[in-house]
PDB file of N, CA and C in Angstrom:
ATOM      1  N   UNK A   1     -29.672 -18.954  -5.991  1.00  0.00           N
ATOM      2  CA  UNK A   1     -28.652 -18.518  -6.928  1.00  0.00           C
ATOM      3  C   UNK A   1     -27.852 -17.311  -6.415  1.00  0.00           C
ATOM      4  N   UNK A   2     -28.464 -15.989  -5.828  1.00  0.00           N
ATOM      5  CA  UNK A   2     -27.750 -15.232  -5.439  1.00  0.00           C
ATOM      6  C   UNK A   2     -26.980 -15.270  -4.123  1.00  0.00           C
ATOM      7  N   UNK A   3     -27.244 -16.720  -3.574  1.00  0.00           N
ATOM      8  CA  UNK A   3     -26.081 -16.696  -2.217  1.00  0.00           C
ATOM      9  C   UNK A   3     -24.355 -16.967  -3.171  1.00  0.00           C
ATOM     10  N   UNK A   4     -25.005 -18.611  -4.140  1.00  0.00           N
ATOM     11  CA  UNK A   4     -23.687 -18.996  -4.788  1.00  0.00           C
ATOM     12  C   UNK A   4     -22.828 -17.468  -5.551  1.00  0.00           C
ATOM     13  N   UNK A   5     -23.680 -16.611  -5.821  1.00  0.00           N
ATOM     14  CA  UNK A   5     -22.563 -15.699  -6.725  1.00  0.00           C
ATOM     15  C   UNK A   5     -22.481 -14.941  -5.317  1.00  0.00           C
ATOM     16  N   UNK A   6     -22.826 -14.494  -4.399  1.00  0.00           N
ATOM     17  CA  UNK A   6     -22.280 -13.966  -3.855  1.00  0.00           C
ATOM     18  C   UNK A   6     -20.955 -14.741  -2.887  1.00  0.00           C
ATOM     19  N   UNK A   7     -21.480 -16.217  -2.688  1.00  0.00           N
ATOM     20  CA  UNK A   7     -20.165 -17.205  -2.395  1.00  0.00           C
ATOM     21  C   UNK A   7     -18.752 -16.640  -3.091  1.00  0.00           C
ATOM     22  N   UNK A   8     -18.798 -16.903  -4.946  1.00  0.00           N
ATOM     23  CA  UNK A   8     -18.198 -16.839  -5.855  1.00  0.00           C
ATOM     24  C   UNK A   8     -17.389 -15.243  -5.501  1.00  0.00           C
ATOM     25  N   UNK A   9     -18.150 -14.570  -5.087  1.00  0.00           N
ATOM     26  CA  UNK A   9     -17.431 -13.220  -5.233  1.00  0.00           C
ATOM     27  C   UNK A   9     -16.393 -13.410  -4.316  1.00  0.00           C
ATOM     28  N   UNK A  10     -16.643 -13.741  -3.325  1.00  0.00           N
ATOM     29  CA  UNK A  10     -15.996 -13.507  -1.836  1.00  0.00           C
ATOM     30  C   UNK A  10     -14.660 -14.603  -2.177  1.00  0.00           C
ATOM     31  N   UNK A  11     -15.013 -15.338  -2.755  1.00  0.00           N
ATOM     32  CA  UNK A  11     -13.785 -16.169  -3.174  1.00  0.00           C
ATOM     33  C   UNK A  11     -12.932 -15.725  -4.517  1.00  0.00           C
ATOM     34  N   UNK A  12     -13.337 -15.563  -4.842  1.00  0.00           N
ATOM     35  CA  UNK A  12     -12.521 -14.690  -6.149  1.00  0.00           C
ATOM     36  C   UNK A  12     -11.954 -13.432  -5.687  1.00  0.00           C
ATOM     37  N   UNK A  13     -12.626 -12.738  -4.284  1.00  0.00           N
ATOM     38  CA  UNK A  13     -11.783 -11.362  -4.017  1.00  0.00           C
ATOM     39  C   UNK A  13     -10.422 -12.111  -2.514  1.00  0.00           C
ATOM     40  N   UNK A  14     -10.824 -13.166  -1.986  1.00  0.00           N
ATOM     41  CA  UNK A  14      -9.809 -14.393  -1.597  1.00  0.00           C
ATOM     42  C   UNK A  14      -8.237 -14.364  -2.330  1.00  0.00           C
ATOM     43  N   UNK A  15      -8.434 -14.807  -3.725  1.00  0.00           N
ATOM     44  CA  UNK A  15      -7.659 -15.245  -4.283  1.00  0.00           C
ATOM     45  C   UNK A  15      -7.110 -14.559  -5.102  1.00  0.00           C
ATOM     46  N   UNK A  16      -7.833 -12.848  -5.356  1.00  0.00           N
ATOM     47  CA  UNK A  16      -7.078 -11.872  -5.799  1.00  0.00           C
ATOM     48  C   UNK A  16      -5.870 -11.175  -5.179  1.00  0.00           C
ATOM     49  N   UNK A  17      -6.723 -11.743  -3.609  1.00  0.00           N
ATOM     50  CA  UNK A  17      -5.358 -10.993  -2.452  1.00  0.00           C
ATOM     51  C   UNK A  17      -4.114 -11.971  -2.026  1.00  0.00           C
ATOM     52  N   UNK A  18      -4.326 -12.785  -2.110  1.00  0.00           N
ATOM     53  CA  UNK A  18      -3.616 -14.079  -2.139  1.00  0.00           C
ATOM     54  C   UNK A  18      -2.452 -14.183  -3.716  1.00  0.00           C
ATOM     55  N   UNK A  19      -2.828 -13.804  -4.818  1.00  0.00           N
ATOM     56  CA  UNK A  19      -2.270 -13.263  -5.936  1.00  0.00           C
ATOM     57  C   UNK A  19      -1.310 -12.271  -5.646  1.00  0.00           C
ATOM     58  N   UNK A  20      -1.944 -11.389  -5.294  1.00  0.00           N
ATOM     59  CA  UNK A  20      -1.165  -9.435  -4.810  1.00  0.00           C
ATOM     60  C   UNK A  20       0.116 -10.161  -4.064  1.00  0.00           C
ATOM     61  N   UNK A  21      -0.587 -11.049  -2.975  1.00  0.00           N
ATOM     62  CA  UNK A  21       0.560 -11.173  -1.992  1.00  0.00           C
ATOM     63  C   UNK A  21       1.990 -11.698  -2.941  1.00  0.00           C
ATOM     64  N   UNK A  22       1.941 -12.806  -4.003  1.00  0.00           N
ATOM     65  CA  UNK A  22       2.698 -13.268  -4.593  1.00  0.00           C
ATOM     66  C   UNK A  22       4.038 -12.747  -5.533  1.00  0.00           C
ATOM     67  N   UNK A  23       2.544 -12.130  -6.148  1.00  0.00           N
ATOM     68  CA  UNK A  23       3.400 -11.127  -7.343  1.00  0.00           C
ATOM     69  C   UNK A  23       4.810 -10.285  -7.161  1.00  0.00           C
ATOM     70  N   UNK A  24       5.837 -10.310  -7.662  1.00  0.00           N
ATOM     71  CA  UNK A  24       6.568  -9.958  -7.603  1.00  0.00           C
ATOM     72  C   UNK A  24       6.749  -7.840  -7.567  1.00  0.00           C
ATOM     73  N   UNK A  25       7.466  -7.510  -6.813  1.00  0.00           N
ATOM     74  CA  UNK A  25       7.496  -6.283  -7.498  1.00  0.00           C
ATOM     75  C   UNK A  25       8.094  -5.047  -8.231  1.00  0.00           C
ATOM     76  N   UNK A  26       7.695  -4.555  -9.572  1.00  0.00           N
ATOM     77  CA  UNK A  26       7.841  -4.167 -10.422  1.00  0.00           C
ATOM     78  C   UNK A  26       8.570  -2.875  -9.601  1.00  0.00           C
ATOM     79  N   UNK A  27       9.228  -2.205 -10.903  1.00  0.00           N
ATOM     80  CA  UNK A  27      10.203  -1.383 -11.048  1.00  0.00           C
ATOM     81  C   UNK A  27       9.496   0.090 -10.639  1.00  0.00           C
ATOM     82  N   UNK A  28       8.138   0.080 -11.162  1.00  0.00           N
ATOM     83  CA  UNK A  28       7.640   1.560 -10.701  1.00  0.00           C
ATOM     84  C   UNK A  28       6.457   0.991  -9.119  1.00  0.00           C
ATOM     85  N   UNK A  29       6.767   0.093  -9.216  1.00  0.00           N
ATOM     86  CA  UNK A  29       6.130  -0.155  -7.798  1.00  0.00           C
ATOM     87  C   UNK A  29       6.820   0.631  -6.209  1.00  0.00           C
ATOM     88  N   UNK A  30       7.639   1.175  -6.598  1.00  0.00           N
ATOM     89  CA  UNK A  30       8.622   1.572  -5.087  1.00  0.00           C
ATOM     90  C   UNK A  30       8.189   3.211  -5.578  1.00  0.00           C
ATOM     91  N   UNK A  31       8.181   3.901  -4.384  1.00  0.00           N
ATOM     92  CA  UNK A  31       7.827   5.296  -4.164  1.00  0.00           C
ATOM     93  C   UNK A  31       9.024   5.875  -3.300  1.00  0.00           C
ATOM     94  N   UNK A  32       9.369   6.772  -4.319  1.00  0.00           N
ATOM     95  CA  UNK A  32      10.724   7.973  -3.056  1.00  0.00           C
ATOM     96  C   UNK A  32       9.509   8.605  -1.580  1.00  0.00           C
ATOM     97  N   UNK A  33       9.754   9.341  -0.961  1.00  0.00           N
ATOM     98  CA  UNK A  33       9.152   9.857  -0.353  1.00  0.00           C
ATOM     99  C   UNK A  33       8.119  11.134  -1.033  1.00  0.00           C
ATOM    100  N   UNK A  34       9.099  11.848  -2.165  1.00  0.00           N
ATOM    101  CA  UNK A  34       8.244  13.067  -3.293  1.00  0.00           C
ATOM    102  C   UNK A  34       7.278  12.614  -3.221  1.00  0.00           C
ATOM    103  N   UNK A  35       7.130  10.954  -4.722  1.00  0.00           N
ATOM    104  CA  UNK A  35       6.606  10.085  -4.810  1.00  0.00           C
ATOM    105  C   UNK A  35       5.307   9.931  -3.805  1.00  0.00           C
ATOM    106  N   UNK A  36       5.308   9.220  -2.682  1.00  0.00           N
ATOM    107  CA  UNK A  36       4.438   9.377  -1.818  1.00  0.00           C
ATOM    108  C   UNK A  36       3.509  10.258  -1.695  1.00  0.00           C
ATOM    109  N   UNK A  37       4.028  11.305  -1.378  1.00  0.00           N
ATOM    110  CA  UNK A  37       3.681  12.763  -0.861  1.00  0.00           C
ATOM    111  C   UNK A  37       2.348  12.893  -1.729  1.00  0.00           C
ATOM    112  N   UNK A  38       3.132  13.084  -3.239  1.00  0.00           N
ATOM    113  CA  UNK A  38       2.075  13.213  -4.166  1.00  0.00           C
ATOM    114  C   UNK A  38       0.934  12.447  -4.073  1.00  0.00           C
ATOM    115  N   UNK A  39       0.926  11.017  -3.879  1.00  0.00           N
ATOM    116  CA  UNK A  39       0.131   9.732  -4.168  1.00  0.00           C
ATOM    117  C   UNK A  39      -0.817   9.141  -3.097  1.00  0.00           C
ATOM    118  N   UNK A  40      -0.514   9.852  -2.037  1.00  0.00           N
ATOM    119  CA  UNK A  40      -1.172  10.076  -0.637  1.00  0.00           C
ATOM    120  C   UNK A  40      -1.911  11.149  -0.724  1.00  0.00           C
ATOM    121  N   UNK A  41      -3.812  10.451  -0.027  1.00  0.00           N
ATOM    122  CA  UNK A  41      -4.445  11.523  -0.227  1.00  0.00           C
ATOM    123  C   UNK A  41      -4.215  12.685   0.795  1.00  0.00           C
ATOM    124  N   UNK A  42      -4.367  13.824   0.553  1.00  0.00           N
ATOM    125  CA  UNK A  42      -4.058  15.410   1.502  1.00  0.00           C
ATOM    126  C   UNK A  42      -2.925  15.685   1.457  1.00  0.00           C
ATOM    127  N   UNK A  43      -2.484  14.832   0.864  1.00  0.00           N
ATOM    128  CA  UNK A  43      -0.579  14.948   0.173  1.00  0.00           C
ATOM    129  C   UNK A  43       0.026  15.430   1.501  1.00  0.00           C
ATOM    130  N   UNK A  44       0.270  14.653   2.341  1.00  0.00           N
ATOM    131  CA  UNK A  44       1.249  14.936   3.514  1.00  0.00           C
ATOM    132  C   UNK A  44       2.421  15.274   3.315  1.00  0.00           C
ATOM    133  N   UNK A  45       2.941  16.499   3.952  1.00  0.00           N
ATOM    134  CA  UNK A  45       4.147  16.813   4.327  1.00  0.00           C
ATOM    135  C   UNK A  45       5.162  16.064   4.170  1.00  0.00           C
ATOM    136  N   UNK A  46       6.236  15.852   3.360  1.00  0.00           N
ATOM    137  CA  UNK A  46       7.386  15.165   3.825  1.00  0.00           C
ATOM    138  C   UNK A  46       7.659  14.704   4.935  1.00  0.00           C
ATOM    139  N   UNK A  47       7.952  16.014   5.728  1.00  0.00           N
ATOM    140  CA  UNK A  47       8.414  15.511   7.155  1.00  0.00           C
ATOM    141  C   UNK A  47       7.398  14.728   7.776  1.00  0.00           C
ATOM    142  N   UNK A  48       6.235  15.040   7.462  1.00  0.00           N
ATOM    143  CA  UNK A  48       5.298  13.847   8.551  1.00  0.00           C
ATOM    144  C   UNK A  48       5.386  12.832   8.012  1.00  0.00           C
ATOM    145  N   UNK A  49       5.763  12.607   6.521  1.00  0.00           N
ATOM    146  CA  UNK A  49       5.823  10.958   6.100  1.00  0.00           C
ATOM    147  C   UNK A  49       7.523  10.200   6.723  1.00  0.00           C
ATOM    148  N   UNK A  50       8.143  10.890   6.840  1.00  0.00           N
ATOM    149  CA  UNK A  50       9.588  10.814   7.784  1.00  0.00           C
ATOM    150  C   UNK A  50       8.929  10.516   9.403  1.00  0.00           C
ATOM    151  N   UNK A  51       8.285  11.204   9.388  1.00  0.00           N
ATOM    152  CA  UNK A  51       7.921  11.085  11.250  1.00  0.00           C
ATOM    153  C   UNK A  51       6.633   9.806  11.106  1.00  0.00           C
ATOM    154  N   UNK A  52       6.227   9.117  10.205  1.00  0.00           N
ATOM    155  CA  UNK A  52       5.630   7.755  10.083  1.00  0.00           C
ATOM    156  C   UNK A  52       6.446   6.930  10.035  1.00  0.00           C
ATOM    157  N   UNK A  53       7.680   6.886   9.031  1.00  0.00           N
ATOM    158  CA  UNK A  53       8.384   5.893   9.578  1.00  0.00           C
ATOM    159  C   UNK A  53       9.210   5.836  10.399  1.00  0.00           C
ATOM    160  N   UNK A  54       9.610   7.060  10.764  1.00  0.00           N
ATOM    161  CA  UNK A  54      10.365   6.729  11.985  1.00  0.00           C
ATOM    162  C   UNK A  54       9.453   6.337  13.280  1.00  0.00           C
ATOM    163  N   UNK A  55       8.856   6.295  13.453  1.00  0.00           N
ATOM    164  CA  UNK A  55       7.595   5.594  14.396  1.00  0.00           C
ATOM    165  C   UNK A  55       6.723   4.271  13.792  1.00  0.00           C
ATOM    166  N   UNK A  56       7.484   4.130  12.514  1.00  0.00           N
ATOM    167  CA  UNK A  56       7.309   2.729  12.014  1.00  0.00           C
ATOM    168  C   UNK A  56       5.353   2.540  11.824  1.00  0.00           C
ATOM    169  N   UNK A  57       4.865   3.789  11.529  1.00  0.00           N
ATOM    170  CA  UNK A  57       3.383   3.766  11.131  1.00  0.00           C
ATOM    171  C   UNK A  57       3.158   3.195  10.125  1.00  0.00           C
ATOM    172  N   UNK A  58       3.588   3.635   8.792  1.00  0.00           N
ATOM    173  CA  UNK A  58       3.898   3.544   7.665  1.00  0.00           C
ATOM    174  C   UNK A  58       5.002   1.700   7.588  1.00  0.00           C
ATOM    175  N   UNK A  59       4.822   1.551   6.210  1.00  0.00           N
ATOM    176  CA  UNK A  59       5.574   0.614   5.841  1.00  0.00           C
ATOM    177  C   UNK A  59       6.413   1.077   4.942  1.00  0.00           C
ATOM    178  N   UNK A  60       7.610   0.778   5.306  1.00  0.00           N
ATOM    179  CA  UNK A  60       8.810   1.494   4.458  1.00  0.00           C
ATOM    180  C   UNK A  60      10.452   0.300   4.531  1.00  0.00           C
ATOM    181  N   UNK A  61      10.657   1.064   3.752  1.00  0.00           N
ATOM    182  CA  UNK A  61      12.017   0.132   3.541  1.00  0.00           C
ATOM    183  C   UNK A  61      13.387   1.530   3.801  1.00  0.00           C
ATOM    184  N   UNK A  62      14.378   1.260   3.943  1.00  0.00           N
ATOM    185  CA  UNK A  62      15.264   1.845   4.107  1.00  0.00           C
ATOM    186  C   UNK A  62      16.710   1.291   3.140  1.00  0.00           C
ATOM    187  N   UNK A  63      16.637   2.293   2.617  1.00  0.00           N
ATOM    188  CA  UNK A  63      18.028   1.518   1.545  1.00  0.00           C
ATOM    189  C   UNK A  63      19.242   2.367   1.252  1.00  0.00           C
ATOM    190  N   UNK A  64      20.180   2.579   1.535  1.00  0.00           N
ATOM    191  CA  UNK A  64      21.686   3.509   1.870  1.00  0.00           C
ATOM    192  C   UNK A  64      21.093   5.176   1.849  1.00  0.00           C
ATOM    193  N   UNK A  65      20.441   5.042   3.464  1.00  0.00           N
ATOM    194  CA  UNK A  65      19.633   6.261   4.213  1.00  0.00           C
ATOM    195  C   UNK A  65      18.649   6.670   2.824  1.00  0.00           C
ATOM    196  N   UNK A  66      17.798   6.025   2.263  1.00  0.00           N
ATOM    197  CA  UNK A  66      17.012   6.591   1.946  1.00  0.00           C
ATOM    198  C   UNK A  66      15.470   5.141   1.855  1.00  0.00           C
ATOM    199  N   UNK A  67      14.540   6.388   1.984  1.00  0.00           N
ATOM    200  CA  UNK A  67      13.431   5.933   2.318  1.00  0.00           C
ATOM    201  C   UNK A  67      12.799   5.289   1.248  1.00  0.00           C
ATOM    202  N   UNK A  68      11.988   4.198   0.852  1.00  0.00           N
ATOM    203  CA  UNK A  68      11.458   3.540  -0.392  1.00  0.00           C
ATOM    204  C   UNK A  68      10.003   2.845   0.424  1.00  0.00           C
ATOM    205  N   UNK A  69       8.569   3.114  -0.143  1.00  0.00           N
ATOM    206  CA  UNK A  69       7.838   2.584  -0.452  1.00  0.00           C
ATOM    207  C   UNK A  69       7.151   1.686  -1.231  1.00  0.00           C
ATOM    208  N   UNK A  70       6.693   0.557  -1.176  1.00  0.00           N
ATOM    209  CA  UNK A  70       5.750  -0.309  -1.564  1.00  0.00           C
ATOM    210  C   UNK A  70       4.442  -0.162  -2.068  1.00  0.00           C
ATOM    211  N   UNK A  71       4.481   0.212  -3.690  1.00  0.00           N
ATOM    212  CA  UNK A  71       2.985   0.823  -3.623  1.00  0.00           C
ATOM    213  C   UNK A  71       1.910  -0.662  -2.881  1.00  0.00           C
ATOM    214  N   UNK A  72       1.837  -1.533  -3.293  1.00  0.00           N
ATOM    215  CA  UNK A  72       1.162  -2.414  -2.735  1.00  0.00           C
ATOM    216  C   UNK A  72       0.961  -2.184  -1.509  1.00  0.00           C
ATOM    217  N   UNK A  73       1.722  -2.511  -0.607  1.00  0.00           N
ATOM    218  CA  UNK A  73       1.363  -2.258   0.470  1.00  0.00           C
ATOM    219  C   UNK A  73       0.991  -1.172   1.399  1.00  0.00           C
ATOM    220  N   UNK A  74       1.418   0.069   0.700  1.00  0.00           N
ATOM    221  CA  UNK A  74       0.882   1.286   0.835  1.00  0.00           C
ATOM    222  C   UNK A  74      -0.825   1.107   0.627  1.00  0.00           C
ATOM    223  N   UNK A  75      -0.833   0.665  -0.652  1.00  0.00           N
ATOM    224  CA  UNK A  75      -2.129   0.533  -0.463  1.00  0.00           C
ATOM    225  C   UNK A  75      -3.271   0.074   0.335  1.00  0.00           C
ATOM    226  N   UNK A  76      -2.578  -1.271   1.068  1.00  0.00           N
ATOM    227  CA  UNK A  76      -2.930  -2.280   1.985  1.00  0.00           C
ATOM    228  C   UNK A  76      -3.259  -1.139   3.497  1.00  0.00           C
ATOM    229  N   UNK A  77      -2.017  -0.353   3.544  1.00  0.00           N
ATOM    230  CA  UNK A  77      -2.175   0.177   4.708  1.00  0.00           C
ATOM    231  C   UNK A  77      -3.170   1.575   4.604  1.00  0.00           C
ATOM    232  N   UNK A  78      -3.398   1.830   3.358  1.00  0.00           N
ATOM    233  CA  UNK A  78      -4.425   3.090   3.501  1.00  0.00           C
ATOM    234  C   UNK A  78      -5.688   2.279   3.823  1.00  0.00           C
ATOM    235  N   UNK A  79      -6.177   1.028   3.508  1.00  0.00           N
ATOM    236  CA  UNK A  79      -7.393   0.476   3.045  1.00  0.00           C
ATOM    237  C   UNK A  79      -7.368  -0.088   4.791  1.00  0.00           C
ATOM    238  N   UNK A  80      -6.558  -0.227   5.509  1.00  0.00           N
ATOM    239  CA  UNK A  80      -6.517  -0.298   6.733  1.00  0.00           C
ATOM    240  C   UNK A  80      -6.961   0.857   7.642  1.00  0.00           C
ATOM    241  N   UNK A  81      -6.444   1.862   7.198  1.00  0.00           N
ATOM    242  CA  UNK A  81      -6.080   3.150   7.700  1.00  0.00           C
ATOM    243  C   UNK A  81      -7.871   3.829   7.601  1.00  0.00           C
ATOM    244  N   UNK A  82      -8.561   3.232   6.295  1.00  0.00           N
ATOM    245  CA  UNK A  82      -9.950   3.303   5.854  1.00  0.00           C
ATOM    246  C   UNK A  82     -10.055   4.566   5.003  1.00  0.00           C
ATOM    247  N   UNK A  83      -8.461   4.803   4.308  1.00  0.00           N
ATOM    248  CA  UNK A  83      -8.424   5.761   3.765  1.00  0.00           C
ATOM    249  C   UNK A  83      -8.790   5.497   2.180  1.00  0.00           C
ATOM    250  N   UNK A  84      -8.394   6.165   1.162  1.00  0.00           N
ATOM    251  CA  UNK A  84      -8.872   5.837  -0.197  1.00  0.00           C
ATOM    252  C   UNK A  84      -7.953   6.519  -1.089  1.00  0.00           C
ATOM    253  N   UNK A  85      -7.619   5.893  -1.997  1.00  0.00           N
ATOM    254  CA  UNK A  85      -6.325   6.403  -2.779  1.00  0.00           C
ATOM    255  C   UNK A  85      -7.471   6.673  -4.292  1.00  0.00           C
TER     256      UNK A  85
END
């Protein structure tokens, strides 16, 4: 019994990320750089979150010279990064 729920888990956390990927995104989902700063743990510097994307570390969007984040995928990339929000 405890392999199947642990089967069950691993597939249900599958298809949660597979979901994320889908979902559309919402209006408070995008982060200014402030935004960021704050929401990032050790609250980095502006300028070093500028000097991530301009070295394209970070995932960012660029929209008439200004910088916009993805909380989603922000998230994706801290949980990469092995960081923790």
């Amino acid at each position: 019994m405890p392999a199947i729920l642990a089967q069950m888990r691993n597939e249900i956390r599958s298809l949660t990320r597979l979901v994320e990927n889908l979902t559309p995104a919402r209006p408070n989902d995008w982060m200014s750089v402030d935004d960021l700063h704050h929401y990032l743990p050790g609250h980095p510097a502006p300028r070093t979150i500028y000097s991530w994307a301009r070295s394209n570390t970070i995932p960012h969007y660029n929209r008439e010279r200004n910088l916009y984040f993805n909380r989603q995928e922000i998230d994706r990339w801290l949980a990469q990064q092995g960081g923790k929000r």
